[in-house]
Protein backbone atom coordinates (compact mmCIF):
# COMPACT_ATOMS: atom_id res chain seq x y z
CA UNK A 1 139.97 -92.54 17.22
CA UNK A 2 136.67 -94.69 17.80
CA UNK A 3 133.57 -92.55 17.85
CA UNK A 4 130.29 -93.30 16.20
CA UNK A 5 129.57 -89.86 14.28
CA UNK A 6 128.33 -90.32 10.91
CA UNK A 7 128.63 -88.18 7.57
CA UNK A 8 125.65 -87.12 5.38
CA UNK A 9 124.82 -84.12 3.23
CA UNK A 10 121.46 -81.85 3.36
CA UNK A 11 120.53 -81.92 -0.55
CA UNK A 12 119.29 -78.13 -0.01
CA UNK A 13 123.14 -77.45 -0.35
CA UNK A 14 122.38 -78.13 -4.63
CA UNK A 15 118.86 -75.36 -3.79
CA UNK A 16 120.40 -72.97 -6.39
CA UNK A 17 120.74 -75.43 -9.10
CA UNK A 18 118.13 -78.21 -7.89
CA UNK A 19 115.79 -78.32 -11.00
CA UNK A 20 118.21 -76.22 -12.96
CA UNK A 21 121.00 -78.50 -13.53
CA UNK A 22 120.37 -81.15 -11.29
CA UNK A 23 117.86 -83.16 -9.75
CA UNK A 24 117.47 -85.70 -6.70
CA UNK A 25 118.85 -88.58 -8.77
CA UNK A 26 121.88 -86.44 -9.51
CA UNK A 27 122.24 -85.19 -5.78
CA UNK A 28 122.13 -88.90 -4.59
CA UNK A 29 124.45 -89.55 -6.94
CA UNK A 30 126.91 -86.62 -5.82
CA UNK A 31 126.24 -87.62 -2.23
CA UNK A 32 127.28 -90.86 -2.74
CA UNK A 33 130.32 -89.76 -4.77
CA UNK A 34 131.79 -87.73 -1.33
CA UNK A 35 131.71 -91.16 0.75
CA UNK A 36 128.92 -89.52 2.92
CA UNK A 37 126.46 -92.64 3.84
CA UNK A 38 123.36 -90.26 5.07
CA UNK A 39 120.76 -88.02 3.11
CA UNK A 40 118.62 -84.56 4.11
CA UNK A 41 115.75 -83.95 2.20
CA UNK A 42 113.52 -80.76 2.68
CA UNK A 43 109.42 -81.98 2.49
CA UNK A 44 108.33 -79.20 0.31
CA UNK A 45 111.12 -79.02 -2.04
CA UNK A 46 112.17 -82.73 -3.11
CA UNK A 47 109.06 -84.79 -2.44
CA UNK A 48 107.17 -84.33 -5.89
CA UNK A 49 103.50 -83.13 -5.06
CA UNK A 50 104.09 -83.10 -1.34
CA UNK A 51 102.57 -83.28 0.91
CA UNK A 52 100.47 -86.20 -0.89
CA UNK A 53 103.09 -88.56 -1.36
CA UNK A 54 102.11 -91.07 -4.08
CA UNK A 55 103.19 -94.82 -2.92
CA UNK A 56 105.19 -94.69 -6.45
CA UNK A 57 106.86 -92.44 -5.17
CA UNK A 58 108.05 -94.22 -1.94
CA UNK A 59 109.22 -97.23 -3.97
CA UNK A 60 111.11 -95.16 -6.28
CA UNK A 61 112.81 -93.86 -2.85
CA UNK A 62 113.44 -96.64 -1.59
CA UNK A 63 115.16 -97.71 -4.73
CA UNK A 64 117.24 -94.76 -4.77
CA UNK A 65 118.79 -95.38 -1.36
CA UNK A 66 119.63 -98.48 -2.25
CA UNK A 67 120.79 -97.93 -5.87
CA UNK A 68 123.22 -95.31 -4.26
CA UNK A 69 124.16 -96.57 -1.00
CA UNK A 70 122.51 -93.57 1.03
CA UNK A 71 120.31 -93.80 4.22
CA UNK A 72 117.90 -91.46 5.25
CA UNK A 73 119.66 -89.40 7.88
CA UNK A 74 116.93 -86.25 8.76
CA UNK A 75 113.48 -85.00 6.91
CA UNK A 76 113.07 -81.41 6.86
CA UNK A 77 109.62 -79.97 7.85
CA UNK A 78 107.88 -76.75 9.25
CA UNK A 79 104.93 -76.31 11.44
CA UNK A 80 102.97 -73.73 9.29
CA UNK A 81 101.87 -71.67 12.09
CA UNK A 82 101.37 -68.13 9.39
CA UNK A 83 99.53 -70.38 7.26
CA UNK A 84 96.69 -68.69 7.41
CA UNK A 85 96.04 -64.93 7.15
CA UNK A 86 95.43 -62.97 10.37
CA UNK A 87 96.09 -66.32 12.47
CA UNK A 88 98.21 -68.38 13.64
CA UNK A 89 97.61 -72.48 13.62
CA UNK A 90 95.77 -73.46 16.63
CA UNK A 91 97.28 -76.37 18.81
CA UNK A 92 95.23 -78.69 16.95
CA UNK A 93 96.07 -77.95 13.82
CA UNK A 94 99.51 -78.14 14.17
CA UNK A 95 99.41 -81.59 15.68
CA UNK A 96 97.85 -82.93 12.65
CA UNK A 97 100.19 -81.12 10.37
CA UNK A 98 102.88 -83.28 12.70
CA UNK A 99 101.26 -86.29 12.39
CA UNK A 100 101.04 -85.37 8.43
CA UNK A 101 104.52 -85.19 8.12
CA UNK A 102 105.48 -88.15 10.82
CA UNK A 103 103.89 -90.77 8.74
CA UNK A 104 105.78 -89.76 5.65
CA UNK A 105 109.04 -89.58 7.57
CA UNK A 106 108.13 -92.78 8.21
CA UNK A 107 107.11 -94.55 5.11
CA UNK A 108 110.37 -92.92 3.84
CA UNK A 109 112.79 -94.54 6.62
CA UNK A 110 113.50 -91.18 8.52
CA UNK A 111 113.90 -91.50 12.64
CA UNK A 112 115.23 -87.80 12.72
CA UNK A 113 113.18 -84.54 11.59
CA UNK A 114 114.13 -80.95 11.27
CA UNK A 115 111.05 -79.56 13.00
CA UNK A 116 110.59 -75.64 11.85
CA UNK A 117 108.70 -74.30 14.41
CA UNK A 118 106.46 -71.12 13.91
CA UNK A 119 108.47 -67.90 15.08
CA UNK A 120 107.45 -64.50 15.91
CA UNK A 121 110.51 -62.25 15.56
CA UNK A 122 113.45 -62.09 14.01
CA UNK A 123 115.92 -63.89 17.13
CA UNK A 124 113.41 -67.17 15.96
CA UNK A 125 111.43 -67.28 19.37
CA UNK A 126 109.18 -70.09 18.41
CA UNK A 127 105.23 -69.40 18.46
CA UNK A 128 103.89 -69.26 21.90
CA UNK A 129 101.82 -72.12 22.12
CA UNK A 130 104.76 -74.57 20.93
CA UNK A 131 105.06 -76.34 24.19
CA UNK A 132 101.09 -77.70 24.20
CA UNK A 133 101.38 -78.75 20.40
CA UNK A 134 104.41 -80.56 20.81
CA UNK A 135 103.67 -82.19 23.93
CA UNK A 136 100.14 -83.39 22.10
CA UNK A 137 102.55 -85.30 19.59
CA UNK A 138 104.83 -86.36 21.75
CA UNK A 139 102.87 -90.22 21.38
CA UNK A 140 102.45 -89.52 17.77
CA UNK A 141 106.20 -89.54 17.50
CA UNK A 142 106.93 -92.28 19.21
CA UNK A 143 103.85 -94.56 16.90
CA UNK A 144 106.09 -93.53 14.13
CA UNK A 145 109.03 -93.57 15.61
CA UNK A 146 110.49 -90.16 14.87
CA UNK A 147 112.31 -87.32 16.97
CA UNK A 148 111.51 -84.08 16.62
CA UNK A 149 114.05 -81.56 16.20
CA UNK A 150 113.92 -77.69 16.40
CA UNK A 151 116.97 -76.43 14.89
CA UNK A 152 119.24 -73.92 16.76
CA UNK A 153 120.36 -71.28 13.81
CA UNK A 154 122.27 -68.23 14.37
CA UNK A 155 121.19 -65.48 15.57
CA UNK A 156 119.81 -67.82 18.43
CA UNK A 157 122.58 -69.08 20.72
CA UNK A 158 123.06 -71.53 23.21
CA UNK A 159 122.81 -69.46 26.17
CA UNK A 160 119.51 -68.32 25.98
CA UNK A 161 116.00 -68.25 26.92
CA UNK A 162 114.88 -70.55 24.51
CA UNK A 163 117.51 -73.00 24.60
CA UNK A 164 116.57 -73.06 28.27
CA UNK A 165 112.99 -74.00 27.61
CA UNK A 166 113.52 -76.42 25.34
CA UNK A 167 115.72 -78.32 27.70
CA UNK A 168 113.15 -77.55 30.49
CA UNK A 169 110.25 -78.70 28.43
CA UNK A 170 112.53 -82.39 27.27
CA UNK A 171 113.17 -82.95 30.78
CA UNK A 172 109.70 -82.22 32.39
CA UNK A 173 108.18 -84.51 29.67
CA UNK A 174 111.12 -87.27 30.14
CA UNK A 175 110.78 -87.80 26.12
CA UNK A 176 113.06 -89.25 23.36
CA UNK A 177 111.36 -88.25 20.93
CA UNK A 178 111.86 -83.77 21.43
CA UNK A 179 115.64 -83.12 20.77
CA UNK A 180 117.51 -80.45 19.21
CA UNK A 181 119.64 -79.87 15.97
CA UNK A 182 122.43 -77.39 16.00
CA UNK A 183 123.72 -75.33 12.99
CA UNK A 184 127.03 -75.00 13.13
CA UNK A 185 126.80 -71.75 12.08
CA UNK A 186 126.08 -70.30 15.30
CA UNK A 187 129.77 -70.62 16.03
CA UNK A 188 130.71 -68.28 13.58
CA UNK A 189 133.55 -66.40 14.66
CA UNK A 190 135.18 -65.49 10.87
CA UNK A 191 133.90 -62.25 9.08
CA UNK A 192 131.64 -62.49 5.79
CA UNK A 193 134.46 -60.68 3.96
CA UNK A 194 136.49 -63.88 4.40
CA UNK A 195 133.54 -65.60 2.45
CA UNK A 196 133.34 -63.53 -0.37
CA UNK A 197 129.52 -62.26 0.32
CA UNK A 198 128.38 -60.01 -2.27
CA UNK A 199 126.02 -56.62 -2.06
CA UNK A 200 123.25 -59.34 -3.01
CA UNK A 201 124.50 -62.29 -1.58
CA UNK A 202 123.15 -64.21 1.61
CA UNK A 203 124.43 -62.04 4.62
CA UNK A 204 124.98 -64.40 7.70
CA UNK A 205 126.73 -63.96 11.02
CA UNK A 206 128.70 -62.69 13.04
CA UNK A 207 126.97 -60.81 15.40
CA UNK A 208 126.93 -62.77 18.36
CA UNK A 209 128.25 -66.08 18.44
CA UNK A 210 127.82 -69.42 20.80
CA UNK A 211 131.10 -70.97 22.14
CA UNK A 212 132.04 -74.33 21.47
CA UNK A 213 131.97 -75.26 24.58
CA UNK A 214 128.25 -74.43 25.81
CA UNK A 215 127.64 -77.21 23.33
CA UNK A 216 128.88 -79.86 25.65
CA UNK A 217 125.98 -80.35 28.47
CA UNK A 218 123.60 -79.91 25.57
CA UNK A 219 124.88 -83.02 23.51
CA UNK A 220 122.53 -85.79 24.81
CA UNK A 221 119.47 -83.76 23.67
CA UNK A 222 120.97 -83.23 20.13
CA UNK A 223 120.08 -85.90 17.63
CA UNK A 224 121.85 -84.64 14.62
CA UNK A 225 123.60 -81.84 13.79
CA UNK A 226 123.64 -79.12 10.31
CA UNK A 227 127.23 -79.22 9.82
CA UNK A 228 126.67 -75.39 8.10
CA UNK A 229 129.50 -74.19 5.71
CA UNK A 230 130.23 -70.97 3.69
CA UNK A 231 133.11 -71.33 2.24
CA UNK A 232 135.78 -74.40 1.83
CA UNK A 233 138.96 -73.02 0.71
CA UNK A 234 141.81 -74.66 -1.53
CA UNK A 235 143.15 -76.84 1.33
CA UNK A 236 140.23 -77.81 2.09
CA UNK A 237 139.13 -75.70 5.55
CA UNK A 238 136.15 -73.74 6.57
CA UNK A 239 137.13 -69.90 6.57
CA UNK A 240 134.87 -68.43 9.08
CA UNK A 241 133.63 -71.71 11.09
CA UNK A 242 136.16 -73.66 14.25
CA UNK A 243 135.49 -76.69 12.39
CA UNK A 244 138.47 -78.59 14.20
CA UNK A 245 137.58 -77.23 17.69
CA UNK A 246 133.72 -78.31 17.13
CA UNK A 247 134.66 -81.94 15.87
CA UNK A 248 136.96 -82.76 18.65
CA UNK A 249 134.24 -81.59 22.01
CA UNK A 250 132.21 -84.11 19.66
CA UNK A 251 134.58 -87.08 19.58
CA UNK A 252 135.29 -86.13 23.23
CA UNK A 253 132.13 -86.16 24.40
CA UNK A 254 131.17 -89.05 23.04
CA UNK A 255 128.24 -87.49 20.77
CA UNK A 256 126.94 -90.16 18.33
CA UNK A 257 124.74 -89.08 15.10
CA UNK A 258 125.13 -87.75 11.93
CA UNK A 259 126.76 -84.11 11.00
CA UNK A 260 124.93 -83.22 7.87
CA UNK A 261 126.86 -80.94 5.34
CA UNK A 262 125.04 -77.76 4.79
CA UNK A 263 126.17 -75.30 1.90
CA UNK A 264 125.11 -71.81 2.33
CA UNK A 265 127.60 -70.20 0.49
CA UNK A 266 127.78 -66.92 -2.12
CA UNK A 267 127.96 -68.74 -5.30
CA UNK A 268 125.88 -71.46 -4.80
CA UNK A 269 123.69 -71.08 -7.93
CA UNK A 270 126.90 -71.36 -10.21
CA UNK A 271 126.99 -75.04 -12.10
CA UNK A 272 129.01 -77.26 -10.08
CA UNK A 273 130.01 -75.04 -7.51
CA UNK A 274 127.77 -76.24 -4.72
CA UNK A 275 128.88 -79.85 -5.84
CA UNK A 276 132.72 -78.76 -5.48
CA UNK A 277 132.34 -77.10 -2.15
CA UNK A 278 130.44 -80.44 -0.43
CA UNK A 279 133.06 -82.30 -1.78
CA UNK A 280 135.79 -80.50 -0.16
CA UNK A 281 133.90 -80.10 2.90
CA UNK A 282 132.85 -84.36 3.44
CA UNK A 283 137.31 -84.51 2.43
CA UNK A 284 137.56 -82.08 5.95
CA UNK A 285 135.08 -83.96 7.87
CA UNK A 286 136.40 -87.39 6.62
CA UNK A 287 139.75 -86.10 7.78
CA UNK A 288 138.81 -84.52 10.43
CA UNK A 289 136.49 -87.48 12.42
CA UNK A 290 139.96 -89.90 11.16
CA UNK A 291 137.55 -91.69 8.87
């Protein structure tokens, strides 16, 4: 089964215990440990003093990788559009928060970005002047060499407005460098009682749900992909998630990129409970892709 999908882990799975119990050098370390060869980091949350990123801490970055066999795989960033009170960002502002972020991605290796857009409701429709600010970056991104990535999260699904104008807007521009990321967790067909939510817990789908196959004439604008999880049971499976049906349209279709293990699950703030559940998800994706 030759196919050229890749396995990496976002280290916001370890967000409960990230500072707690662990920290980056540990997460590399438990990355490493699964046999996944790519990384996720969120800007905010793992680059000390973002976003002014000390050249100290590049090199020590750059070590890690190394020291634990990882390659940067996607950098996680948002366009602040609420920044400011009573406003959103104009068009010009978010370009240079872009560029901001585009040279770090950069400096630390990444070709792939998570790009949070601004929203205004709760279905995620992204702010409405989106389209000019990323079109104004469009040449930043290519200078640095990174793709931009909105990513598709439940309750958005495939078949909808936006997905359409995000396509429209890629192939109007003819760019490279405007994609998409899908979370696997708008396929969610299982119910939360299968996960064991609690009263407090993270609530997530169903509601309505994409179907696998809407992904497939969408696959050569997706770039990477947040391989979302809530629960891996004892023989190793996703409960509420067609894990096997999404991984074989993949190998099918010929997608190529990396499928980044994403833990969202109920107990994620228990010690080593986030670390056990990437584990057994990176054994069903291992098994899964046949490597």
């Amino acid at each position: 089964m030759e196919h050229n999908i890749k396995r990496g882990v976002s280290a916001y799975s370890y967000n409960k215990v990230f500072g707690v119990s662990m920290d980056l050098d540990d997460i590399m370390q438990d990355i490493c440990d699964t046999g996944a060869t790519g990384i996720e980091i969120l800007a905010n949350s793992h680059i000390v003093k973002y976003p002014d990123v000390t050249d100290a801490w590049i090199d020590d970055w750059h070590q890690k990788l190394n020291h634990f066999k990882l390659e940067p795989a996607e950098y996680g960033h948002w366009v602040e559009s609420r920044l400011y009170k009573g406003r959103e960002l104009t068009t010009k502002e978010s370009i240079a928060m872009l560029e901001r972020d585009f040279k770090i991605a950069n400096k630390l290796g990444f070709k792939v970005l998570r790009t949070k857009l601004g929203v205004i409701d709760d279905t995620l429709t992204p702010v409405s002047n989106w389209r000019e600010f990323i079109k104004g970056a469009l040449g930043l991104a290519e200078k640095y060499d990174v793709r931009m990535c909105p990513e598709i999260h439940s309750p958005t699904i495939l078949d909808s407005r936006m997905i359409h104008d995000y396509v429209e807007f890629i192939e109007k521009e003819n760019t490279e460098f405007f994609g998409l990321n899908i979370d696997f967790g708008i396929f969610q067909t299982g119910d939360n009682a299968l996960v064991g939510f609690g009263e407090n817990d993270f609530v997530g789908p169903p509601c309505e749900h994409s179907k696998v196959e809407e992904l497939v004439p969408l696959l050569k604008y997706v770039y990477c992909c947040h391989a979302k999880f809530l629960r891996m049971d004892e023989n190793f499976r996703e409960v509420v998630i067609p894990y096997e049906e999404i991984i074989q349209t993949l190998i099918k279709h010929n997608w190529e990129g990396y499928l980044i293990s994403e833990y969202e699950g109920a107990k994620a703030e228990v010690t080593g409970h986030a670390s056990d559940q990437v584990k057994r998800h990176q054994i069903m994706l291992k098994n899964l892709l046949g490597k």
